[in-house]
C-alpha atoms as a PDB file:
ATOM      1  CA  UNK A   1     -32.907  35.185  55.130  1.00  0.00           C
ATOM      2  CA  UNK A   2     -30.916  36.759  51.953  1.00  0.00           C
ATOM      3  CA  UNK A   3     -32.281  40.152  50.594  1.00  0.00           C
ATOM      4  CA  UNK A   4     -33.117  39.233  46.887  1.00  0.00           C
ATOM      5  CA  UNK A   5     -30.599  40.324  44.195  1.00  0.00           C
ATOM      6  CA  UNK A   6     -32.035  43.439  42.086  1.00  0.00           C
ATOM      7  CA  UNK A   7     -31.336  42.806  38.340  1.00  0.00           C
ATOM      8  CA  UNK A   8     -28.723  45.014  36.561  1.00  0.00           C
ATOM      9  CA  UNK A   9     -30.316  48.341  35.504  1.00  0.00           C
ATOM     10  CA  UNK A  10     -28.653  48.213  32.414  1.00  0.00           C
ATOM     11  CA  UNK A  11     -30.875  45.018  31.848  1.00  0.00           C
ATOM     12  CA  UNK A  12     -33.318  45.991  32.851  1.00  0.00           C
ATOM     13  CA  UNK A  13     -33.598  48.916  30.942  1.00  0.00           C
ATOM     14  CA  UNK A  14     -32.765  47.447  27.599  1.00  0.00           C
ATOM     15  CA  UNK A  15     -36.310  45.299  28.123  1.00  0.00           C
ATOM     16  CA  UNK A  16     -38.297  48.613  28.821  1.00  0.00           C
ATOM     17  CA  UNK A  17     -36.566  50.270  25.738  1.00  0.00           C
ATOM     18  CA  UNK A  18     -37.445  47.353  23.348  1.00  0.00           C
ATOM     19  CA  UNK A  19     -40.568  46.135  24.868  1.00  0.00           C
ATOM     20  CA  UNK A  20     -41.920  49.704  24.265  1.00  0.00           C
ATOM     21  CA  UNK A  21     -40.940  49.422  20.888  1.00  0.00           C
ATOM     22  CA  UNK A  22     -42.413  46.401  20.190  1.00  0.00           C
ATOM     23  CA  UNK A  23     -45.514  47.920  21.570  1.00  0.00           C
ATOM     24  CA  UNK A  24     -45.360  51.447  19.698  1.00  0.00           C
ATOM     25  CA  UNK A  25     -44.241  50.065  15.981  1.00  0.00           C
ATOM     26  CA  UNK A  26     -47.643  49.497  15.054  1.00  0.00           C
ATOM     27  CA  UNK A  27     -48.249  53.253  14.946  1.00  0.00           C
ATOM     28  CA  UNK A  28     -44.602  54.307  13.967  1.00  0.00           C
ATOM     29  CA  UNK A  29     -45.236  54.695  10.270  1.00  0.00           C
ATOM     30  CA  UNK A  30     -48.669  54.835   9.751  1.00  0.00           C
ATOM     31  CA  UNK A  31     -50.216  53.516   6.030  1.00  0.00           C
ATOM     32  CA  UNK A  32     -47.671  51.099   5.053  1.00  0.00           C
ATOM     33  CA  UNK A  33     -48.265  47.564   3.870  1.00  0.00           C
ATOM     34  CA  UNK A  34     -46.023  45.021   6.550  1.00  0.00           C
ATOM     35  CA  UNK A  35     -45.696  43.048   4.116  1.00  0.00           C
ATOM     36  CA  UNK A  36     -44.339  45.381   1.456  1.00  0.00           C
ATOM     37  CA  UNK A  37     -42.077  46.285   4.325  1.00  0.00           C
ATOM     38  CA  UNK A  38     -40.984  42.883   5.002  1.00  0.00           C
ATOM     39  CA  UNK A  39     -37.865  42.950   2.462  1.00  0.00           C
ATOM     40  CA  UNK A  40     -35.638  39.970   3.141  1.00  0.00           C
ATOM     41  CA  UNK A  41     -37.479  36.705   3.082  1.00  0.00           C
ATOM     42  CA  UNK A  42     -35.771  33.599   1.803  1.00  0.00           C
ATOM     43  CA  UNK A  43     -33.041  33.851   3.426  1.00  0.00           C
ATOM     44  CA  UNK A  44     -30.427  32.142   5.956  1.00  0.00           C
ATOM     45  CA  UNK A  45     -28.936  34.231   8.829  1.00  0.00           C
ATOM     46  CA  UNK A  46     -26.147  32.805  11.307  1.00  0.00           C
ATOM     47  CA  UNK A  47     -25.934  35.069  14.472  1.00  0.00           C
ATOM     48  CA  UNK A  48     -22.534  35.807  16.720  1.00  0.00           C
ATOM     49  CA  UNK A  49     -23.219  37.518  19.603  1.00  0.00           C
ATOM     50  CA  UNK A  50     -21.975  38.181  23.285  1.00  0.00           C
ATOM     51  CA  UNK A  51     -23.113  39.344  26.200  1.00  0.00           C
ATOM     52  CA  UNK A  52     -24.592  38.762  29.764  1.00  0.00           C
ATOM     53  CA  UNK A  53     -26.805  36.793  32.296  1.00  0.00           C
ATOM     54  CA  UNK A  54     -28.704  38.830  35.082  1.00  0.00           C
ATOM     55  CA  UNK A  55     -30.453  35.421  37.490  1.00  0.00           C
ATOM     56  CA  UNK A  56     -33.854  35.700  38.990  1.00  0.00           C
ATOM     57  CA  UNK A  57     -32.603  33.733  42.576  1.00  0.00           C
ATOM     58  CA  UNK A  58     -30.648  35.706  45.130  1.00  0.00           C
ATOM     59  CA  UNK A  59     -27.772  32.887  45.554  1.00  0.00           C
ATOM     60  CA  UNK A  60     -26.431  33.692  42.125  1.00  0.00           C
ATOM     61  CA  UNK A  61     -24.222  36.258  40.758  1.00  0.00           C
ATOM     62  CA  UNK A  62     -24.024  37.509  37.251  1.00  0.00           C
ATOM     63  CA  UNK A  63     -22.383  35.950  34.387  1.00  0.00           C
ATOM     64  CA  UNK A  64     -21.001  36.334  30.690  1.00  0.00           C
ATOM     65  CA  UNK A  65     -20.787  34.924  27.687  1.00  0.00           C
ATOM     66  CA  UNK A  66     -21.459  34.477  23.937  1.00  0.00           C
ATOM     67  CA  UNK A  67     -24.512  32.724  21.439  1.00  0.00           C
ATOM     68  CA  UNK A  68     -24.656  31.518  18.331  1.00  0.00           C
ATOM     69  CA  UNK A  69     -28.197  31.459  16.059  1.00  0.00           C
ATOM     70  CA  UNK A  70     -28.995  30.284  12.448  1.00  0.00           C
ATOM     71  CA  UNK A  71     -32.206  31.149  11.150  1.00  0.00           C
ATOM     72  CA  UNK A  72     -33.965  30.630   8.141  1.00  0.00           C
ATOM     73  CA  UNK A  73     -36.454  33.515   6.746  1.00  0.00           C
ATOM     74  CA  UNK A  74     -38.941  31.856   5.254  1.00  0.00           C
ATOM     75  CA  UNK A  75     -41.829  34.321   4.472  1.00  0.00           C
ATOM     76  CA  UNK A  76     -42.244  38.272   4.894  1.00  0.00           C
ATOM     77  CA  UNK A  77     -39.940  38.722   8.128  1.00  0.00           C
ATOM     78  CA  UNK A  78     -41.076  35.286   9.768  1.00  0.00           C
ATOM     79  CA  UNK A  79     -37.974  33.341  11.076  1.00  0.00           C
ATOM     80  CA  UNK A  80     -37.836  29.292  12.240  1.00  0.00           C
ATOM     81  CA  UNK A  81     -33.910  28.288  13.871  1.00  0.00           C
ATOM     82  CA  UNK A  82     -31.966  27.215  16.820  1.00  0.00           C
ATOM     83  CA  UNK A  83     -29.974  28.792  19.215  1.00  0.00           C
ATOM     84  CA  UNK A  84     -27.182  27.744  21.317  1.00  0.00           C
ATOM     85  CA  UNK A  85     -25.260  29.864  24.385  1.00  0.00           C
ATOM     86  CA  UNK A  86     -23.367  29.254  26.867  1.00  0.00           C
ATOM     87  CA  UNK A  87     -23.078  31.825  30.066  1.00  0.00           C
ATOM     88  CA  UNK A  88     -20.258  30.780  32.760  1.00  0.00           C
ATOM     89  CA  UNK A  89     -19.148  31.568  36.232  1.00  0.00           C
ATOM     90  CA  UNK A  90     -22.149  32.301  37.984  1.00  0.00           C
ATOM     91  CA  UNK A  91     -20.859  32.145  40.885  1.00  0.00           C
ATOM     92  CA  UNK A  92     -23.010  30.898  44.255  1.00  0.00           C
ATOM     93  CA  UNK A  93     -22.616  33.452  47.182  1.00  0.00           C
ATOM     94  CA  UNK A  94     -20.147  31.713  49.526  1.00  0.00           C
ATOM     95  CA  UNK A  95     -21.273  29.032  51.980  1.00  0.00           C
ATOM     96  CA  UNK A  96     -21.320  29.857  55.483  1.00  0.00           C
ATOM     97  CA  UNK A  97     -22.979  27.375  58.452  1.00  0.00           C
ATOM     98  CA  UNK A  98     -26.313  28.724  60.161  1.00  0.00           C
ATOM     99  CA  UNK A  99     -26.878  28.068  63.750  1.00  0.00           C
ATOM    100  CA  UNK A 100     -28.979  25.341  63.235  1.00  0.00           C
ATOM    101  CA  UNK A 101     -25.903  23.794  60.956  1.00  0.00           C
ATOM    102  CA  UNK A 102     -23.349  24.938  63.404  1.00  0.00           C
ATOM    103  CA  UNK A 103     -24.142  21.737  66.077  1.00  0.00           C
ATOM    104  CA  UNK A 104     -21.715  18.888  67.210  1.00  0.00           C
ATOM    105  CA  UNK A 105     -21.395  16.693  63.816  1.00  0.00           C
ATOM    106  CA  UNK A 106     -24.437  18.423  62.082  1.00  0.00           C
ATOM    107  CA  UNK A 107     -23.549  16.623  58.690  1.00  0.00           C
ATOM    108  CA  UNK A 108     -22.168  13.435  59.759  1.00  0.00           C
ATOM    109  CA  UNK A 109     -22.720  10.951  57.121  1.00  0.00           C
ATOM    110  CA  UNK A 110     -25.278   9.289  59.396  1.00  0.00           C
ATOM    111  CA  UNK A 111     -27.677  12.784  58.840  1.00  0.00           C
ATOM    112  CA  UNK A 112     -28.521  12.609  55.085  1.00  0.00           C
ATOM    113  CA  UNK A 113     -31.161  15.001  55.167  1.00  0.00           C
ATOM    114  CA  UNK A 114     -28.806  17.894  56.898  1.00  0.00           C
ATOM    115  CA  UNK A 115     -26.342  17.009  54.229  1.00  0.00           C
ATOM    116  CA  UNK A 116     -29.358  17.792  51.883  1.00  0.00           C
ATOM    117  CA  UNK A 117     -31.283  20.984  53.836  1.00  0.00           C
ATOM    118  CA  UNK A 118     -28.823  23.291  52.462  1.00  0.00           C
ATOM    119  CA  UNK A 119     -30.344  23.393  49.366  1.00  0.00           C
ATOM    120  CA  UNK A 120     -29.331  25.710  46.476  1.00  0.00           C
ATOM    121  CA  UNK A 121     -26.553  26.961  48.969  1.00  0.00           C
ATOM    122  CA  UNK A 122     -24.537  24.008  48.419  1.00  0.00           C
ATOM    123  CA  UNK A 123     -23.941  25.338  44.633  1.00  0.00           C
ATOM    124  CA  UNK A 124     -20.518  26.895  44.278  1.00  0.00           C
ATOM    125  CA  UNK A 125     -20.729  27.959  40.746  1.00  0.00           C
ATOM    126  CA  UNK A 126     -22.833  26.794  37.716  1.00  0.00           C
ATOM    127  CA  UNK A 127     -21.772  26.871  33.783  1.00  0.00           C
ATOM    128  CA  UNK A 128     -24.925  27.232  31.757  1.00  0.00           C
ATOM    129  CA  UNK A 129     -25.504  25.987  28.362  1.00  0.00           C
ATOM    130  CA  UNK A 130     -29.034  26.327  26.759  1.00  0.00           C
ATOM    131  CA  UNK A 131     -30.646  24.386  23.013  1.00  0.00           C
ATOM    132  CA  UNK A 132     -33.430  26.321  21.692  1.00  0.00           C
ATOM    133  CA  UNK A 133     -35.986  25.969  19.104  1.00  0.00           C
ATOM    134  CA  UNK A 134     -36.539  29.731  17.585  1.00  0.00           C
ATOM    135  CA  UNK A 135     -40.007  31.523  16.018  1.00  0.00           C
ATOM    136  CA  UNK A 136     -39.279  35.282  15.855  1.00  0.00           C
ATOM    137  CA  UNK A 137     -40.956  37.711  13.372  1.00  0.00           C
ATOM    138  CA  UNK A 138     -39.946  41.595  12.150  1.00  0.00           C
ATOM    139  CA  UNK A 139     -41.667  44.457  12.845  1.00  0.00           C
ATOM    140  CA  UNK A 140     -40.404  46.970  10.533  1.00  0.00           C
ATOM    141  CA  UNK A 141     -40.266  50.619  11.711  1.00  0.00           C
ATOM    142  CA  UNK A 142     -40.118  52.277   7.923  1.00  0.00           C
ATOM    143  CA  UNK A 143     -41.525  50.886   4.100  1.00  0.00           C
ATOM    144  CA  UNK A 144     -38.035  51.671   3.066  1.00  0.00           C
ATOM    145  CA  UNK A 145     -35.743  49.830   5.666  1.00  0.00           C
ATOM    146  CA  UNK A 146     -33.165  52.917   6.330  1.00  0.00           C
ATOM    147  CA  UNK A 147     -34.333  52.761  10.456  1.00  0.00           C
ATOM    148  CA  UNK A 148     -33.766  49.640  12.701  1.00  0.00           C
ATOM    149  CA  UNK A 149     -36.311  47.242  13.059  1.00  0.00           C
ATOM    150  CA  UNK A 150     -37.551  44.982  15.557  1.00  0.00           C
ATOM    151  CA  UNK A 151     -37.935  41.672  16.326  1.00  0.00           C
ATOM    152  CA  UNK A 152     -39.221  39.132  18.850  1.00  0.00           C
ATOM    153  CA  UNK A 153     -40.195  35.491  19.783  1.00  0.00           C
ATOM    154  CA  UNK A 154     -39.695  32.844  21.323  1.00  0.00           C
ATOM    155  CA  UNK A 155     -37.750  29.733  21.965  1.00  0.00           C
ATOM    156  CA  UNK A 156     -37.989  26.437  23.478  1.00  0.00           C
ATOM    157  CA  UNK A 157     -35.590  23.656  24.369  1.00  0.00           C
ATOM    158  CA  UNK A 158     -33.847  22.871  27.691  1.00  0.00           C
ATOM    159  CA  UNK A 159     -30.807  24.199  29.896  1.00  0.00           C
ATOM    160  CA  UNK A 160     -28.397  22.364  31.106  1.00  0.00           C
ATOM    161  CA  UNK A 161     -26.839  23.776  34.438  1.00  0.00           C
ATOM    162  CA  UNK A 162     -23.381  22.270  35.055  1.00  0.00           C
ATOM    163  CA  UNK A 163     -22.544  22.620  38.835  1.00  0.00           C
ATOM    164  CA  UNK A 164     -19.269  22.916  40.992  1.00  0.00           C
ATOM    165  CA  UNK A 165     -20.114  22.295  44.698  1.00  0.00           C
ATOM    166  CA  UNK A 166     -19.282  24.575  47.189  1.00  0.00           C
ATOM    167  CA  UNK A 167     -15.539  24.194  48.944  1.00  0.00           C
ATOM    168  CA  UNK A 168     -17.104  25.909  52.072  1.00  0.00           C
ATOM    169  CA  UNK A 169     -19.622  23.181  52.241  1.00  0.00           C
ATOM    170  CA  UNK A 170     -17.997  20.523  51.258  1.00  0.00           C
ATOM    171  CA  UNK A 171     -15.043  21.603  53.966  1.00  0.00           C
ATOM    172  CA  UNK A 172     -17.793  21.820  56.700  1.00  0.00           C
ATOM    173  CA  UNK A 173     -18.818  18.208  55.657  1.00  0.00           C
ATOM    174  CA  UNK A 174     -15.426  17.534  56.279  1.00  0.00           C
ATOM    175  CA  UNK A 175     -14.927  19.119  59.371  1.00  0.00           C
ATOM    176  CA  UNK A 176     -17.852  16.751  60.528  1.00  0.00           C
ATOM    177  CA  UNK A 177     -16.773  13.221  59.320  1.00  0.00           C
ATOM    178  CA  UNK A 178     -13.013  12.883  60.221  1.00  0.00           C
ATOM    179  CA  UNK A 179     -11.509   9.806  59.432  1.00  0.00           C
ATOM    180  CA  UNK A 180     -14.684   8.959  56.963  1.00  0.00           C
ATOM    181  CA  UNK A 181     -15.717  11.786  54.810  1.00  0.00           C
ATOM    182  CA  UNK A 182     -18.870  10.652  52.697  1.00  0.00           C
ATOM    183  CA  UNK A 183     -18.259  11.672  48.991  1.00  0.00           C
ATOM    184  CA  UNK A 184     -20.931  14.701  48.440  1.00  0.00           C
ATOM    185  CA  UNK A 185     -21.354  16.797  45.328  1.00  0.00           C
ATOM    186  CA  UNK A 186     -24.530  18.833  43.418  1.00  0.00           C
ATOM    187  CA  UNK A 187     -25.720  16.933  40.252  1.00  0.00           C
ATOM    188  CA  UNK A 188     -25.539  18.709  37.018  1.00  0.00           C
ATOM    189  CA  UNK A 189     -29.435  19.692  36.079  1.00  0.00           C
ATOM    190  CA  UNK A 190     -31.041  19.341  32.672  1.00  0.00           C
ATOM    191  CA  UNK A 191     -34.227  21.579  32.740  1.00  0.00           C
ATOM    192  CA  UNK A 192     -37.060  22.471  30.195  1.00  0.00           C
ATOM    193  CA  UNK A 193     -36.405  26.308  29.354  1.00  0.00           C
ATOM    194  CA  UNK A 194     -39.093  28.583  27.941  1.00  0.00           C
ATOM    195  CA  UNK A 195     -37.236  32.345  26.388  1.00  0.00           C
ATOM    196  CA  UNK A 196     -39.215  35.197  24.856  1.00  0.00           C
ATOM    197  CA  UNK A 197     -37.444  37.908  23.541  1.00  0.00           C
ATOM    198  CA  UNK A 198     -37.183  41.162  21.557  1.00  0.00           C
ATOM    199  CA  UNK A 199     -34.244  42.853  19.293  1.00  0.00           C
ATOM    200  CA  UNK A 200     -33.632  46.075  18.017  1.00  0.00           C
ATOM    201  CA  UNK A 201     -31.509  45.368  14.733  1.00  0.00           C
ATOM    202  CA  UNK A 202     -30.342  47.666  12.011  1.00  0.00           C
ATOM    203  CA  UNK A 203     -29.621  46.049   8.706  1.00  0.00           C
ATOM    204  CA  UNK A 204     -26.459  47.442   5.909  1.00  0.00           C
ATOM    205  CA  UNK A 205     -25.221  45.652   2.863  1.00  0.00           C
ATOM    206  CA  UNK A 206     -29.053  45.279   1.240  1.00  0.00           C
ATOM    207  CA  UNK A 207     -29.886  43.312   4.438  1.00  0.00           C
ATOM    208  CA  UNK A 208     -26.329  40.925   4.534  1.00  0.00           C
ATOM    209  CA  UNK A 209     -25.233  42.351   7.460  1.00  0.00           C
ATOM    210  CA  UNK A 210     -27.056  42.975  10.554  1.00  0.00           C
ATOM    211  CA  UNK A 211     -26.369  45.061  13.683  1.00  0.00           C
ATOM    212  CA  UNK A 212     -28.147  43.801  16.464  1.00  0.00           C
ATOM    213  CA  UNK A 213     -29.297  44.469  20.821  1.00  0.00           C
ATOM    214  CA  UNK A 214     -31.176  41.665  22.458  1.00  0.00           C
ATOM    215  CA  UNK A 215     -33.257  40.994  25.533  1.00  0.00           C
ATOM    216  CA  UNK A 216     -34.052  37.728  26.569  1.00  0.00           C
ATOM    217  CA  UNK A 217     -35.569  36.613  29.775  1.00  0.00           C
ATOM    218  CA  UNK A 218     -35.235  32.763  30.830  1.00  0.00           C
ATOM    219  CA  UNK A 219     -38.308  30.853  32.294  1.00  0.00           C
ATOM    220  CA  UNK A 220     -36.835  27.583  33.869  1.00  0.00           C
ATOM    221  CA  UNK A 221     -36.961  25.724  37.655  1.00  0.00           C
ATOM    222  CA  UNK A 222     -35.938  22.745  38.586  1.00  0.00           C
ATOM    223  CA  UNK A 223     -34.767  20.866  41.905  1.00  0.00           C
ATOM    224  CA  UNK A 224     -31.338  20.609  43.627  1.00  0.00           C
ATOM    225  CA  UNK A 225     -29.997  17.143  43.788  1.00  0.00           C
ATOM    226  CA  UNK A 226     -26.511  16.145  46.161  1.00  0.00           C
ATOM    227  CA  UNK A 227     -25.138  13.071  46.002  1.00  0.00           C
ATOM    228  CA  UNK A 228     -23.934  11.135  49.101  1.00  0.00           C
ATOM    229  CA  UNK A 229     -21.955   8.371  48.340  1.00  0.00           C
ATOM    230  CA  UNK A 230     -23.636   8.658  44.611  1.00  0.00           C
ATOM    231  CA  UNK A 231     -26.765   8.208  46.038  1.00  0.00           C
ATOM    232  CA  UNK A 232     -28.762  11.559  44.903  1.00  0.00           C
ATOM    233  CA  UNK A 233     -32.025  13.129  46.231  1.00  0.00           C
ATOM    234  CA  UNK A 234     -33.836  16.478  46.208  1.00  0.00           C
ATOM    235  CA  UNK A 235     -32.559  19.402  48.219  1.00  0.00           C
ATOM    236  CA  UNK A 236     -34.958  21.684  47.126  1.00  0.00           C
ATOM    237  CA  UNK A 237     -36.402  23.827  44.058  1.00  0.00           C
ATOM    238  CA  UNK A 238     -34.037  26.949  42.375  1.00  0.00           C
ATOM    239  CA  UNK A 239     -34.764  29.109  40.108  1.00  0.00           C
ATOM    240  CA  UNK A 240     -32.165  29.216  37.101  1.00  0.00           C
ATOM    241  CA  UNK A 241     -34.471  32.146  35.304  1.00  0.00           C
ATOM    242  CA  UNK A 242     -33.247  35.522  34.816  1.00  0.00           C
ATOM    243  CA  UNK A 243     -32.300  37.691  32.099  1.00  0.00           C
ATOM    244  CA  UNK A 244     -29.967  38.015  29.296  1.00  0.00           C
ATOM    245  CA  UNK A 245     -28.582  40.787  27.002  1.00  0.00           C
ATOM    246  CA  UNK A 246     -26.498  40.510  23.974  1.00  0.00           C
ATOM    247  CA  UNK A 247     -25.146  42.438  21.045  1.00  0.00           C
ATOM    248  CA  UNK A 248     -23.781  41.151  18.306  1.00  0.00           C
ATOM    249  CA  UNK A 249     -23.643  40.664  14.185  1.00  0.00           C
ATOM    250  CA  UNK A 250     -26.088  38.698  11.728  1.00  0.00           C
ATOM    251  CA  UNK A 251     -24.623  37.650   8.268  1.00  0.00           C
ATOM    252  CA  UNK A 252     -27.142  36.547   5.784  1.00  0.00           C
ATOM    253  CA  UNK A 253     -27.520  34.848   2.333  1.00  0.00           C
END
């Protein structure tokens, strides 16, 4: 049985910071109106950012890469937009054959559901590219906007998991069926993907140019499917949640 993968302190820590400010701004600066506070509505902001992925299962590595948002401000902080990101190379650990697996032809194209039993282990690597719907609001931490402000949401849409298939597995499926090796790789996954999140940003320019530190944690399951011979069936249920951290820029106008 794997020991479960910690997530990064760094992570980790980010959330604490920023959900604790989230919590606290209420009572930061006591006796202002929000929604005098609440200085640049009407407006469209297109986010860059970069960053990393921290996953919830224990198969799965860290990985890295960059988002882009556009928002539109419509009212008094309040923010409707999509999101797109992409995070690759998280790698799967490496494949190795149990002792149950380890038997005279275990995966001999005649034992389907041995090919299949390996479940999420069969995953070499996965690319993942997520489509979100955005609601986020400010929380403003002075009347006069010279101290970062916060902001959080959430966002709904899917993930798409694009999969390589393990070359350990695939060799031991090879090693098995000499002479006929049965064509066998992991399906990409298309999954429904839930993110809240919170943002300590710090605005220059009058508000056109934003400084920004994210934390976003990722809600989605869904199964493993392997193709034999392009016939595909379930090898089990992964978890492709975890969480992500970003800095980055917003330009508005």
């Amino acid at each position: 049985m794997q020991r479960r993968r910690l997530v990064h302190p760094v992570y980790l820590s980010m959330a604490v910071v920023i959900l604790t400010l989230v919590v606290t701004s209420g009572c930061a600066v006591p006796g202002y109106s929000e929604r005098d506070a609440m200085l640049f509505e009407d407006k469209i902001h297109t986010e860059f950012k970069a960053g990393g992925f921290s996953p919830n299962s224990s198969h799965f590595t860290g990985g890295s890469g960059f988002g882009v948002r556009v928002n539109y401000e419509y009212e008094y902080g309040m923010h409707f937009g999509f999101e797109f990101d992409t995070i690759d190379d998280v790698e799967g650990a490496t494949y190795v054959r149990t002792g149950e697996e380890t038997g005279a032809n275990y995966f001999n194209i005649n034992n389907e559901v041995g090919i299949r039993s390996v479940g999420e282990r069969a995953i070499g690597k996965i690319d993942r590219r997520a489509f979100l719907v955005n609601l986020d609001w400010d929380v403003p931490l002075s009347k006069d906007g010279n101290l970062p402000f916060l902001r959080y949401g959430v966002g709904i849409g899917g993930l798409m998991a694009n999969s390589t298939t393990s070359a350990e597995y695939l060799a031991a499926i090879a090693a098995d069926n000499v002479g006929n090796v049965p064509a066998v790789a992991v399906s990409n996954q298309f999954m429904f993907l839930l993110r809240p999140s919170a943002s300590m940003r710090w605005a220059f320019a009058d508000g056109a140019l934003t400084l920004l530190a994210e934390a976003q944690y990722d809600i989605a399951s869904s199964e493993v499917r392997i193709d034999i011979n392009g016939d595909g069936d379930s090898a089990g249920d992964v978890d492709y949640g975890g969480l992500n951290g970003f800095v980055g820029i917003d330009f508005s106008f």
